[in-house]
PDB file of N, CA and C in Angstrom:
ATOM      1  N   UNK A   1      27.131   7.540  11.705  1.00  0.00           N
ATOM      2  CA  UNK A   1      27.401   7.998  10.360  1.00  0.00           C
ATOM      3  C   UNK A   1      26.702   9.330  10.143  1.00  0.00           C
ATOM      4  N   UNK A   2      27.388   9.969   9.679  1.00  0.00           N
ATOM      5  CA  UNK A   2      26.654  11.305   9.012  1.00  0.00           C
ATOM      6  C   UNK A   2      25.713  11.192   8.101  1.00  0.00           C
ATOM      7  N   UNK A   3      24.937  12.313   8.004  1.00  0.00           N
ATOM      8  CA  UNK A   3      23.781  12.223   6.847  1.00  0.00           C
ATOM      9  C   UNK A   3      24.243  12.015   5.331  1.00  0.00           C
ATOM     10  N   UNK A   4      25.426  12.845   5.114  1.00  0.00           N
ATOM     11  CA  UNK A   4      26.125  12.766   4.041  1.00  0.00           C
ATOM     12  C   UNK A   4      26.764  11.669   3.520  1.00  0.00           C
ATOM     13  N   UNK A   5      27.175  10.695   4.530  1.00  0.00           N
ATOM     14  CA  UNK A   5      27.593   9.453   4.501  1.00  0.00           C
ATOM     15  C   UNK A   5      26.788   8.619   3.918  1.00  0.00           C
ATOM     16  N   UNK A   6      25.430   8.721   4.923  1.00  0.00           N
ATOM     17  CA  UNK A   6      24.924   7.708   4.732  1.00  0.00           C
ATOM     18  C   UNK A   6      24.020   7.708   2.686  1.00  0.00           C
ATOM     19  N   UNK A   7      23.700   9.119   2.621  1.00  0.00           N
ATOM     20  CA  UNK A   7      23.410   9.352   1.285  1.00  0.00           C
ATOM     21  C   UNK A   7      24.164   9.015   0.337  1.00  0.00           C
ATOM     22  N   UNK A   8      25.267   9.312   0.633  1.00  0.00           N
ATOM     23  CA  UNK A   8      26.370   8.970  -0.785  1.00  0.00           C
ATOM     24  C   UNK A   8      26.541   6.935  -0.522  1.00  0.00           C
ATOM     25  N   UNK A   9      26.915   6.596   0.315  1.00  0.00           N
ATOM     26  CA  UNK A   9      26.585   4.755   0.961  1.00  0.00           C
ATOM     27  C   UNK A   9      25.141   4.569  -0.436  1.00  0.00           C
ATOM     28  N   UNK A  10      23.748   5.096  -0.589  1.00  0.00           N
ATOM     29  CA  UNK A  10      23.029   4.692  -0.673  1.00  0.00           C
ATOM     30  C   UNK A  10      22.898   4.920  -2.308  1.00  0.00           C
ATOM     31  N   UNK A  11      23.610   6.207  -2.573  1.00  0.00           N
ATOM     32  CA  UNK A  11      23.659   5.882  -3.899  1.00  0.00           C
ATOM     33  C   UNK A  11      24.722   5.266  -4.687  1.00  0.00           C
ATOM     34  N   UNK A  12      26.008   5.299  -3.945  1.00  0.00           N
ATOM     35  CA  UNK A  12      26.887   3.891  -4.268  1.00  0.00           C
ATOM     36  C   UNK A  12      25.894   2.689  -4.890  1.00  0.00           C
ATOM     37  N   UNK A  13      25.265   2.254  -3.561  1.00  0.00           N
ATOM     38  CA  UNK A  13      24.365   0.920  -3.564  1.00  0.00           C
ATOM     39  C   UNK A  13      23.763   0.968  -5.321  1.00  0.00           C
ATOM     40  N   UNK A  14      22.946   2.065  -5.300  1.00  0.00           N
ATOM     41  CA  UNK A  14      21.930   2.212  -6.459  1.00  0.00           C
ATOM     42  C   UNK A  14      22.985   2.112  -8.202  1.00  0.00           C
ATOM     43  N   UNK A  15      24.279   3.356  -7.476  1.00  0.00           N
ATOM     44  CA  UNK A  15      25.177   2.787  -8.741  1.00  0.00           C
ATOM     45  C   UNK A  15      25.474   1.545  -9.360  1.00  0.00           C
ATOM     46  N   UNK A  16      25.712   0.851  -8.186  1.00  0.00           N
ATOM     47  CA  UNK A  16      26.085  -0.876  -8.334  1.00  0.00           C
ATOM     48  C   UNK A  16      25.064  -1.430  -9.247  1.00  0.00           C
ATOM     49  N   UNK A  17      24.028  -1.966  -8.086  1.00  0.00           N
ATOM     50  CA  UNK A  17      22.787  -2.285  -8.604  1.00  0.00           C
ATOM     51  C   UNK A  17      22.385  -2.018  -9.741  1.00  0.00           C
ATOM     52  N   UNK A  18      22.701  -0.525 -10.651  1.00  0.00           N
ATOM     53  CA  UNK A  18      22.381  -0.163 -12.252  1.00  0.00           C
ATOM     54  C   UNK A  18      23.386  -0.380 -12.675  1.00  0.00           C
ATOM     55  N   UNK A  19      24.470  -0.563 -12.375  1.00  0.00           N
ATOM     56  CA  UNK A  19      25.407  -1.185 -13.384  1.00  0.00           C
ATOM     57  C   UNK A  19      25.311  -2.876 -13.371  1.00  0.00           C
ATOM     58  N   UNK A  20      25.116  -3.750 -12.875  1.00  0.00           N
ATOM     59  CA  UNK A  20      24.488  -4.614 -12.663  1.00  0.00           C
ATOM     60  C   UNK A  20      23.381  -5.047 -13.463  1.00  0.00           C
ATOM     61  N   UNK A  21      22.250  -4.537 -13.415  1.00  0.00           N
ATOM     62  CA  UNK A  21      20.838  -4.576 -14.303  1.00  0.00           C
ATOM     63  C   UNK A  21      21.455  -3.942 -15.687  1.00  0.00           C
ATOM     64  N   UNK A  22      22.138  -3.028 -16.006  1.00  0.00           N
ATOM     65  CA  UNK A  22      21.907  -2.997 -17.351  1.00  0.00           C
ATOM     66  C   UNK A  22      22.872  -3.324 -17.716  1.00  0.00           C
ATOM     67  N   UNK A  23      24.260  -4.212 -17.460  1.00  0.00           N
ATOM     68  CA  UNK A  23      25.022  -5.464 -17.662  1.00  0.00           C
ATOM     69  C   UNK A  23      23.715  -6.611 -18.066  1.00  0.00           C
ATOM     70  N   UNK A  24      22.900  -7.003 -17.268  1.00  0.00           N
ATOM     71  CA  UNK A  24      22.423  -8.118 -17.411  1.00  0.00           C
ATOM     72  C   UNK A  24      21.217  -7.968 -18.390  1.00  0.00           C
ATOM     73  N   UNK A  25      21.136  -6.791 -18.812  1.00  0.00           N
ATOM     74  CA  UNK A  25      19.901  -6.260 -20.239  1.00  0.00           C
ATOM     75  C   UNK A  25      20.843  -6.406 -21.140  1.00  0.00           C
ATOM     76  N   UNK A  26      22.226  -5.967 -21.403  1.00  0.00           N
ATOM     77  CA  UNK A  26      22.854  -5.818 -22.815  1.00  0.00           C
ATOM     78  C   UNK A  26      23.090  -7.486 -22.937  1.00  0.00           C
ATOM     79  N   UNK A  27      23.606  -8.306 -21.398  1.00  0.00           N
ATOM     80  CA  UNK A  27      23.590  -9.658 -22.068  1.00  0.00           C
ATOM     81  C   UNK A  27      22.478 -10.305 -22.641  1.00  0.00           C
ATOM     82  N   UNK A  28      21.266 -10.093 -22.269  1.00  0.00           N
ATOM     83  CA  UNK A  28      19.830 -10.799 -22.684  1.00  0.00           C
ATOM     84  C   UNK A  28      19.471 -10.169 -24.176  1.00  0.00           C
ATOM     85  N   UNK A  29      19.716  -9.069 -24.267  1.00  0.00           N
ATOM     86  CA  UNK A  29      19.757  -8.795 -25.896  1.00  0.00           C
ATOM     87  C   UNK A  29      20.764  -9.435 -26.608  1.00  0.00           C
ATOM     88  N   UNK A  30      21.798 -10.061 -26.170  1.00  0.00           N
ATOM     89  CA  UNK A  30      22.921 -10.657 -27.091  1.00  0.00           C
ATOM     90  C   UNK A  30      22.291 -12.174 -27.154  1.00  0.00           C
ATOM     91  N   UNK A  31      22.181 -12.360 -26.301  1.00  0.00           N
ATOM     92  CA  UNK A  31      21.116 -13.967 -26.261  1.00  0.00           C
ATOM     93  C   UNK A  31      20.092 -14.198 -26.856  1.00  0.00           C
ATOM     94  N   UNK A  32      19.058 -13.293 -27.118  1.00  0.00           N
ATOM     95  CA  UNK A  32      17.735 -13.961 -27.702  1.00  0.00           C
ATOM     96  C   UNK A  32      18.036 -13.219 -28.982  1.00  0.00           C
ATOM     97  N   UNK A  33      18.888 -12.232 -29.201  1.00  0.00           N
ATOM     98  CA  UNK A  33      18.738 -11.875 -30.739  1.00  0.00           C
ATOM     99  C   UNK A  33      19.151 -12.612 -31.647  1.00  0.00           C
ATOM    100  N   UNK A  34      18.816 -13.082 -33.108  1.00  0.00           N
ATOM    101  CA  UNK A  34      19.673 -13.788 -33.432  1.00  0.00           C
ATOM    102  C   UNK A  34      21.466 -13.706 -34.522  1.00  0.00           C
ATOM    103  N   UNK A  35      21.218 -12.332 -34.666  1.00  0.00           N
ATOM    104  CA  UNK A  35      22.510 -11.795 -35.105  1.00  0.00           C
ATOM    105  C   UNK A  35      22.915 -10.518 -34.169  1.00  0.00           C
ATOM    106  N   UNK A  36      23.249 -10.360 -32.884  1.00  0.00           N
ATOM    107  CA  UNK A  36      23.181  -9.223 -32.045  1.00  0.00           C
ATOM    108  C   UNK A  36      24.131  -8.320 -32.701  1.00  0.00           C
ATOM    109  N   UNK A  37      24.109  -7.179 -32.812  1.00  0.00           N
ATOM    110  CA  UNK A  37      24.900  -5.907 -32.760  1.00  0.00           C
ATOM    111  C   UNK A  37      25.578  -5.448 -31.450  1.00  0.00           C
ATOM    112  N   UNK A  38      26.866  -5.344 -31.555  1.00  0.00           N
ATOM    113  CA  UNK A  38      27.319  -4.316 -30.079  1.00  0.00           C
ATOM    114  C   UNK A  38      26.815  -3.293 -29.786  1.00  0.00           C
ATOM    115  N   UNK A  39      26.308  -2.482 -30.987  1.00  0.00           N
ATOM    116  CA  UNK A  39      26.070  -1.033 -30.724  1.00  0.00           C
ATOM    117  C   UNK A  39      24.200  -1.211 -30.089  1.00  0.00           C
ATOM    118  N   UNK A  40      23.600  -2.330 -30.363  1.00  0.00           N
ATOM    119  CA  UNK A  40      22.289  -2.836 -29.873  1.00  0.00           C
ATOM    120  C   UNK A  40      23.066  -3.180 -28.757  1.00  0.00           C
ATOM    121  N   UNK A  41      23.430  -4.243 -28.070  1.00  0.00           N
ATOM    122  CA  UNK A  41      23.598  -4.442 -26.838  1.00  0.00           C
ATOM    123  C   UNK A  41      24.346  -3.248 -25.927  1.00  0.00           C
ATOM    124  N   UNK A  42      25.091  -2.874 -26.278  1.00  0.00           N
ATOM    125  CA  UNK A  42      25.608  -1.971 -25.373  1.00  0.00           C
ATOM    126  C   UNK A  42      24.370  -0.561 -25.435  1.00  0.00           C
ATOM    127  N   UNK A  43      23.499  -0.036 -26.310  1.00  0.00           N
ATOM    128  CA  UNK A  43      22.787   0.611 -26.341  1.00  0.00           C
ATOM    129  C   UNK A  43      21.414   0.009 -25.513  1.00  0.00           C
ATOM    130  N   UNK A  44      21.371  -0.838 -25.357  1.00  0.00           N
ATOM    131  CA  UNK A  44      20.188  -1.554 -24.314  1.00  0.00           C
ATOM    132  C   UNK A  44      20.298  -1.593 -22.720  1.00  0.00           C
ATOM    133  N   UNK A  45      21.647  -2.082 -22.786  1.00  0.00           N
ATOM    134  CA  UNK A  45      22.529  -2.263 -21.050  1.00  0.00           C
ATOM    135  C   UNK A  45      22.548  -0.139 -20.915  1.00  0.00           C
ATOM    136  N   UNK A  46      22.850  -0.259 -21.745  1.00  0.00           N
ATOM    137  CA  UNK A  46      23.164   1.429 -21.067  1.00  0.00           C
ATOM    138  C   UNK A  46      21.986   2.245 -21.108  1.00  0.00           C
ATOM    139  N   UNK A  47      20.721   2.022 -21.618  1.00  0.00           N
ATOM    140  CA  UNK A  47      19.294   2.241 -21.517  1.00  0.00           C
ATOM    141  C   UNK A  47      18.879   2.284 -20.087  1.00  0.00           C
ATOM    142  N   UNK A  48      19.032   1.064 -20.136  1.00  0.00           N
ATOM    143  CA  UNK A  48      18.765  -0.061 -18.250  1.00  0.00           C
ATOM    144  C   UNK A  48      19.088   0.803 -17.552  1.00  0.00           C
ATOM    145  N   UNK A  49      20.692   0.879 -17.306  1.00  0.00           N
ATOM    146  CA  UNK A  49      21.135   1.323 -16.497  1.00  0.00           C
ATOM    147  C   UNK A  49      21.268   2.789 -16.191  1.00  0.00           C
ATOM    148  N   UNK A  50      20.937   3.781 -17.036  1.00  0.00           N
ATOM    149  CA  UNK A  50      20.441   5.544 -17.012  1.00  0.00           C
ATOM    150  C   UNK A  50      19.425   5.227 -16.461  1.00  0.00           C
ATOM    151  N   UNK A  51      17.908   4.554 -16.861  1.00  0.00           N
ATOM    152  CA  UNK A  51      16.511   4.670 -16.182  1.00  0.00           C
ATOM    153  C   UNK A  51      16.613   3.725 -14.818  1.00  0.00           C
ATOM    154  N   UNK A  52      17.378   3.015 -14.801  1.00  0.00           N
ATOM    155  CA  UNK A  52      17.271   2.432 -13.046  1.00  0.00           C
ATOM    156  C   UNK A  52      17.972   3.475 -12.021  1.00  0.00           C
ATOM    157  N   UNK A  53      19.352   4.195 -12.597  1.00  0.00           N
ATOM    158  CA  UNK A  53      20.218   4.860 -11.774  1.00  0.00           C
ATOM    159  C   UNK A  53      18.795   6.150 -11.660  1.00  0.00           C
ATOM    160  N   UNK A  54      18.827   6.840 -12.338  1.00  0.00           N
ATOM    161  CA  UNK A  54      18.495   8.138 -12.740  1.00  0.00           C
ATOM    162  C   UNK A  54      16.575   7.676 -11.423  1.00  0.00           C
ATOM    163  N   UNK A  55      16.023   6.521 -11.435  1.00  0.00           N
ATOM    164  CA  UNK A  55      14.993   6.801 -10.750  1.00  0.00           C
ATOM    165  C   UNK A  55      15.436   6.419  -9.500  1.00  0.00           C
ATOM    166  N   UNK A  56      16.501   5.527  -9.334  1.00  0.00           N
ATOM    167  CA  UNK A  56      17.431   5.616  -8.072  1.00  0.00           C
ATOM    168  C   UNK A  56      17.666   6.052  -7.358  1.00  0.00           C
ATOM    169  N   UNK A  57      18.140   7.603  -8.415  1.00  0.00           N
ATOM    170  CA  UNK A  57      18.433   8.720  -7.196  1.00  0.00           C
ATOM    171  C   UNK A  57      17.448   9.572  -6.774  1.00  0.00           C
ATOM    172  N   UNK A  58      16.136   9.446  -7.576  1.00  0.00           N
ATOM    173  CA  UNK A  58      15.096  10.134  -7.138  1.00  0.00           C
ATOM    174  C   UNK A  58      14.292   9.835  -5.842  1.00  0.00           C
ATOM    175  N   UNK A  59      14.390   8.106  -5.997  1.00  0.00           N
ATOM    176  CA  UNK A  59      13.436   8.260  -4.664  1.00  0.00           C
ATOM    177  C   UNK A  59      14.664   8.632  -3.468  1.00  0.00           C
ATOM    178  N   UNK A  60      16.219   8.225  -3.456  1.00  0.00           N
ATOM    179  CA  UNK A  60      16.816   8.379  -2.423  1.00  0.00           C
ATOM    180  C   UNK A  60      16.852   9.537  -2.063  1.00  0.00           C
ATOM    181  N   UNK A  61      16.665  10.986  -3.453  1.00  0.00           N
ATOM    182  CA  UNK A  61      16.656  12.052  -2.335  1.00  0.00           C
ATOM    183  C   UNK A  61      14.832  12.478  -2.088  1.00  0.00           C
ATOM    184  N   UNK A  62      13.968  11.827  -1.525  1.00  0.00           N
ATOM    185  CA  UNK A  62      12.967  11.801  -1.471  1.00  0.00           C
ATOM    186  C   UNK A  62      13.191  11.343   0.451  1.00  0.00           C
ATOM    187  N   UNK A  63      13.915  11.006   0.766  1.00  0.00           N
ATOM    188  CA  UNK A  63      14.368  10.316   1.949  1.00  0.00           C
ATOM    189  C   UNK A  63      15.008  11.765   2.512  1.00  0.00           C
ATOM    190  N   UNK A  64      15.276  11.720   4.348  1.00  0.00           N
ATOM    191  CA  UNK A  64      15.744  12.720   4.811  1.00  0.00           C
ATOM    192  C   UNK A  64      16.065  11.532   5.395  1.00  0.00           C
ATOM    193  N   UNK A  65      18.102  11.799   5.364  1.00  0.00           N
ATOM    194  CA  UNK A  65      18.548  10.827   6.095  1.00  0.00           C
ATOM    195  C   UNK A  65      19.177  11.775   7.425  1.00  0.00           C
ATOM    196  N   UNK A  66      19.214  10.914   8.694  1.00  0.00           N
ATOM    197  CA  UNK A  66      19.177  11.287  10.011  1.00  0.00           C
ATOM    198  C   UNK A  66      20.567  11.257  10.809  1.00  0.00           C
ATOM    199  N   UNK A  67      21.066  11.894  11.399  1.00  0.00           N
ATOM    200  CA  UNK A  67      22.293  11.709  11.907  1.00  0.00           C
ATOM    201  C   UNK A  67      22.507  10.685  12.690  1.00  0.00           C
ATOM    202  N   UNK A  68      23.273   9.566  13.128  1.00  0.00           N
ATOM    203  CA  UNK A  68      23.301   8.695  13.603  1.00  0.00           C
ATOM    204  C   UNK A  68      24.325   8.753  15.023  1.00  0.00           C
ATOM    205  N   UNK A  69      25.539   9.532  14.765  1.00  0.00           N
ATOM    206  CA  UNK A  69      26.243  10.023  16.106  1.00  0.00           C
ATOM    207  C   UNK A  69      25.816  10.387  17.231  1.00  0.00           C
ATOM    208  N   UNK A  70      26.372   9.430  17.928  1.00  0.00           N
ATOM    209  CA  UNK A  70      25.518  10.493  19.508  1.00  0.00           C
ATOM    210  C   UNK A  70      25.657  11.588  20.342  1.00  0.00           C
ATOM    211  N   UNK A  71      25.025  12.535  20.519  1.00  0.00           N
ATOM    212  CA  UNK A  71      24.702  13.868  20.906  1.00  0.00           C
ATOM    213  C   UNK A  71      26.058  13.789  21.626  1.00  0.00           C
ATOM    214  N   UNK A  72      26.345  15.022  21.586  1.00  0.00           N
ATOM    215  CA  UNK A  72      28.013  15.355  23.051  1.00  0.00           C
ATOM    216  C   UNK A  72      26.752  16.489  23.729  1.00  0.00           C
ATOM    217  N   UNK A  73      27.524  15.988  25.355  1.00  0.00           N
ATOM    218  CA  UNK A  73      26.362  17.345  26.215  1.00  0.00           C
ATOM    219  C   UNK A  73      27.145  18.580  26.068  1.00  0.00           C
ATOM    220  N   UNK A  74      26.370  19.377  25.713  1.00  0.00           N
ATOM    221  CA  UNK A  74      27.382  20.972  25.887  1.00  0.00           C
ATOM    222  C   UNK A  74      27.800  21.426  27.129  1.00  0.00           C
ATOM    223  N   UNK A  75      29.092  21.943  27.301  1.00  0.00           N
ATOM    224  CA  UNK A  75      29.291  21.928  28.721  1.00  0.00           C
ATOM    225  C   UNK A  75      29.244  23.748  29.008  1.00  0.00           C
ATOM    226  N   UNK A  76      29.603  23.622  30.256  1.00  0.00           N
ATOM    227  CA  UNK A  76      28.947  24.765  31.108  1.00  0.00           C
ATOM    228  C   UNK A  76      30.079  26.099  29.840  1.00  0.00           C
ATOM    229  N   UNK A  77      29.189  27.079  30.219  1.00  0.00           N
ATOM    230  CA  UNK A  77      30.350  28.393  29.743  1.00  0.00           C
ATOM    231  C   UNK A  77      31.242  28.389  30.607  1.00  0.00           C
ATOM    232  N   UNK A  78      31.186  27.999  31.676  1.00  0.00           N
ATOM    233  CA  UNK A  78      32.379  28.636  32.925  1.00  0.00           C
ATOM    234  C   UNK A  78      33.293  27.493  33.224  1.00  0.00           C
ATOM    235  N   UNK A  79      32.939  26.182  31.853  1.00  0.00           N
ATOM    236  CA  UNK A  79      33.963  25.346  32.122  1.00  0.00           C
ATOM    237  C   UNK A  79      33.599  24.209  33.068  1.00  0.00           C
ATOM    238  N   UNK A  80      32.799  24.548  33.935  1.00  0.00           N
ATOM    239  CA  UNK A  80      32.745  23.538  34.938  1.00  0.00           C
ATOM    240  C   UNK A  80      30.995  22.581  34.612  1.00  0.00           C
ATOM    241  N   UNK A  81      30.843  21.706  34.973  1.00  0.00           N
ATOM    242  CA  UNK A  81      29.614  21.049  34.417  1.00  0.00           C
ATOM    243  C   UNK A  81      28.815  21.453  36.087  1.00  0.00           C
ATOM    244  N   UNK A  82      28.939  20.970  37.090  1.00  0.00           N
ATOM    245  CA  UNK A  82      28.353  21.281  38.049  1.00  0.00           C
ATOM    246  C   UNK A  82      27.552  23.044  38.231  1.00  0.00           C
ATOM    247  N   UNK A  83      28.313  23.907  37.791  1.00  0.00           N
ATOM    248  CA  UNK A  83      27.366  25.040  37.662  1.00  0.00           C
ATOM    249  C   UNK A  83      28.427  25.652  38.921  1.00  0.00           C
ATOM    250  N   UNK A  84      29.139  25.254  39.544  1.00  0.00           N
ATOM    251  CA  UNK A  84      29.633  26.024  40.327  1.00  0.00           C
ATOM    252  C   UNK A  84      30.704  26.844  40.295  1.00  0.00           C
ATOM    253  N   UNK A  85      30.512  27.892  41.016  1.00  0.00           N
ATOM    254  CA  UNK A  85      31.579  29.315  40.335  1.00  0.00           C
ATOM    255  C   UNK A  85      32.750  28.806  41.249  1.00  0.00           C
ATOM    256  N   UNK A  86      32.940  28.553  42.083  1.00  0.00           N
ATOM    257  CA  UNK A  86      34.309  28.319  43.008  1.00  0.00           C
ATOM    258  C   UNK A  86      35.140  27.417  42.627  1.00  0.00           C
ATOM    259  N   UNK A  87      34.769  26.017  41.766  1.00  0.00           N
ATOM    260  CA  UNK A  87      35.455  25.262  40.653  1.00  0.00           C
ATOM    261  C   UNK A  87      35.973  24.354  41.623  1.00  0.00           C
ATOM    262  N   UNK A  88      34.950  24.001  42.662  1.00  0.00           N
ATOM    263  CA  UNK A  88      35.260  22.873  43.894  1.00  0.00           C
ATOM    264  C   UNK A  88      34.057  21.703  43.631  1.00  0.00           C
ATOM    265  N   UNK A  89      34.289  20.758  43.863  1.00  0.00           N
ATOM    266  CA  UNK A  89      33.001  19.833  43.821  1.00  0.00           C
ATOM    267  C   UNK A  89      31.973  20.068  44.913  1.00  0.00           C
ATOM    268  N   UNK A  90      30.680  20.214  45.011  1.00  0.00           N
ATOM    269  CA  UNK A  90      29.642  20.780  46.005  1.00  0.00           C
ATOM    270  C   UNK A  90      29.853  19.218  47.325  1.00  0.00           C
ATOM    271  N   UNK A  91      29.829  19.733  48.559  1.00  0.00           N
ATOM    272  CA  UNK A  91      29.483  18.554  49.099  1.00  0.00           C
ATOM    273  C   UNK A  91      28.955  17.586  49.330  1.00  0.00           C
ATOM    274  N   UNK A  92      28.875  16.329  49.732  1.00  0.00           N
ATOM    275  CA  UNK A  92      27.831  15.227  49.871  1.00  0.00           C
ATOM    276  C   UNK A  92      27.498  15.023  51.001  1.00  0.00           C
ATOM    277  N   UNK A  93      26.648  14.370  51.236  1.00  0.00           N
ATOM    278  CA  UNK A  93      26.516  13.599  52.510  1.00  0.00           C
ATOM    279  C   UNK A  93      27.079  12.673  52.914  1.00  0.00           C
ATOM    280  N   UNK A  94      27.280  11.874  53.599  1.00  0.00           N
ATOM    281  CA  UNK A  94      27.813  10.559  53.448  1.00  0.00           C
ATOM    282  C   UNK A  94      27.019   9.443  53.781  1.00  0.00           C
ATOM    283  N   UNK A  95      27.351   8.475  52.906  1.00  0.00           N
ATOM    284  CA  UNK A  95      26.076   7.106  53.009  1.00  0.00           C
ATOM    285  C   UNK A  95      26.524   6.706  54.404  1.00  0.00           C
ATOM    286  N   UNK A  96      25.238   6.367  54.819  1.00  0.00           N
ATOM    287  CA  UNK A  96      24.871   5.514  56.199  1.00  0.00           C
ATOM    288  C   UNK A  96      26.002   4.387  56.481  1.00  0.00           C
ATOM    289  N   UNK A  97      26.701   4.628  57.512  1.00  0.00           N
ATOM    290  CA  UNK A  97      27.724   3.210  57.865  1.00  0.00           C
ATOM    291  C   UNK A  97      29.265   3.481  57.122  1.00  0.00           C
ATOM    292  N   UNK A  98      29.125   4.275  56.313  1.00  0.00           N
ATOM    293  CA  UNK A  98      30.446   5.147  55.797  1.00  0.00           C
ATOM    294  C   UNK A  98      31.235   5.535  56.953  1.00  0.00           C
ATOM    295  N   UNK A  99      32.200   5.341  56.881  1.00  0.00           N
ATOM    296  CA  UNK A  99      33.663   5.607  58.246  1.00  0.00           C
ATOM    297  C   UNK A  99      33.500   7.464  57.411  1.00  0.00           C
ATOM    298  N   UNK A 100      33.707   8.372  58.840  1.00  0.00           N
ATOM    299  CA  UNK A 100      33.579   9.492  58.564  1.00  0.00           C
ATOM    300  C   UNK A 100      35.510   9.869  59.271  1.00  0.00           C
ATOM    301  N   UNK A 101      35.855  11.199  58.991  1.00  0.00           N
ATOM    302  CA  UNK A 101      36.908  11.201  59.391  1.00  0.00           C
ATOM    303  C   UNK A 101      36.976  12.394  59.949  1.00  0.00           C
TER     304      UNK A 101
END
């Protein structure tokens, strides 16, 4: 995953999570009050959820997220990975007991 990926993944998460918590603040003000207001509950849930998101994203960009893809080797300028200018494979030896021809 890219760095960018994985940052935006993490504040998704944090979005959720504050919409979530201050869903579950505007319901607890409708519950223990005993004549609740909408404009009180929905002004409570949406309290919640600005100060959870909003410190959310602070510590996440407090984080340096890391590239996760794995390296490609850079290959030769001349095209060939071996290094050789003639664009032949270099010779071997041949293993011991190898049929030679």
């Amino acid at each position: 995953m890219s760095p960018n990926q994985k940052k935006a993944l993490a504040v998704f998460v944090a979005f959720l999570s504050s919409v979530i918590i201050g869903f579950v603040c505007g319901l607890t003000v409708m519950a223990l009050s005993e004549k609740p207001a909408a404009a009180m509950c929905v002004g409570t849930g949406a309290a919640a959820f600005l100060g959870v998101f909003v410190a959310s994203v602070a510590v996440i960009a407090l984080f340096e997220f890391s590239d996760s893809r794995p390296l490609q080797v850079p290959s030769s300028p001349r095209g060939d990975d071996a290094g050789n200018s003639s664009g032949q494979t270099p010779p071997t030896t041949p293993r011991p007991g190898a049929p030679t021809v």
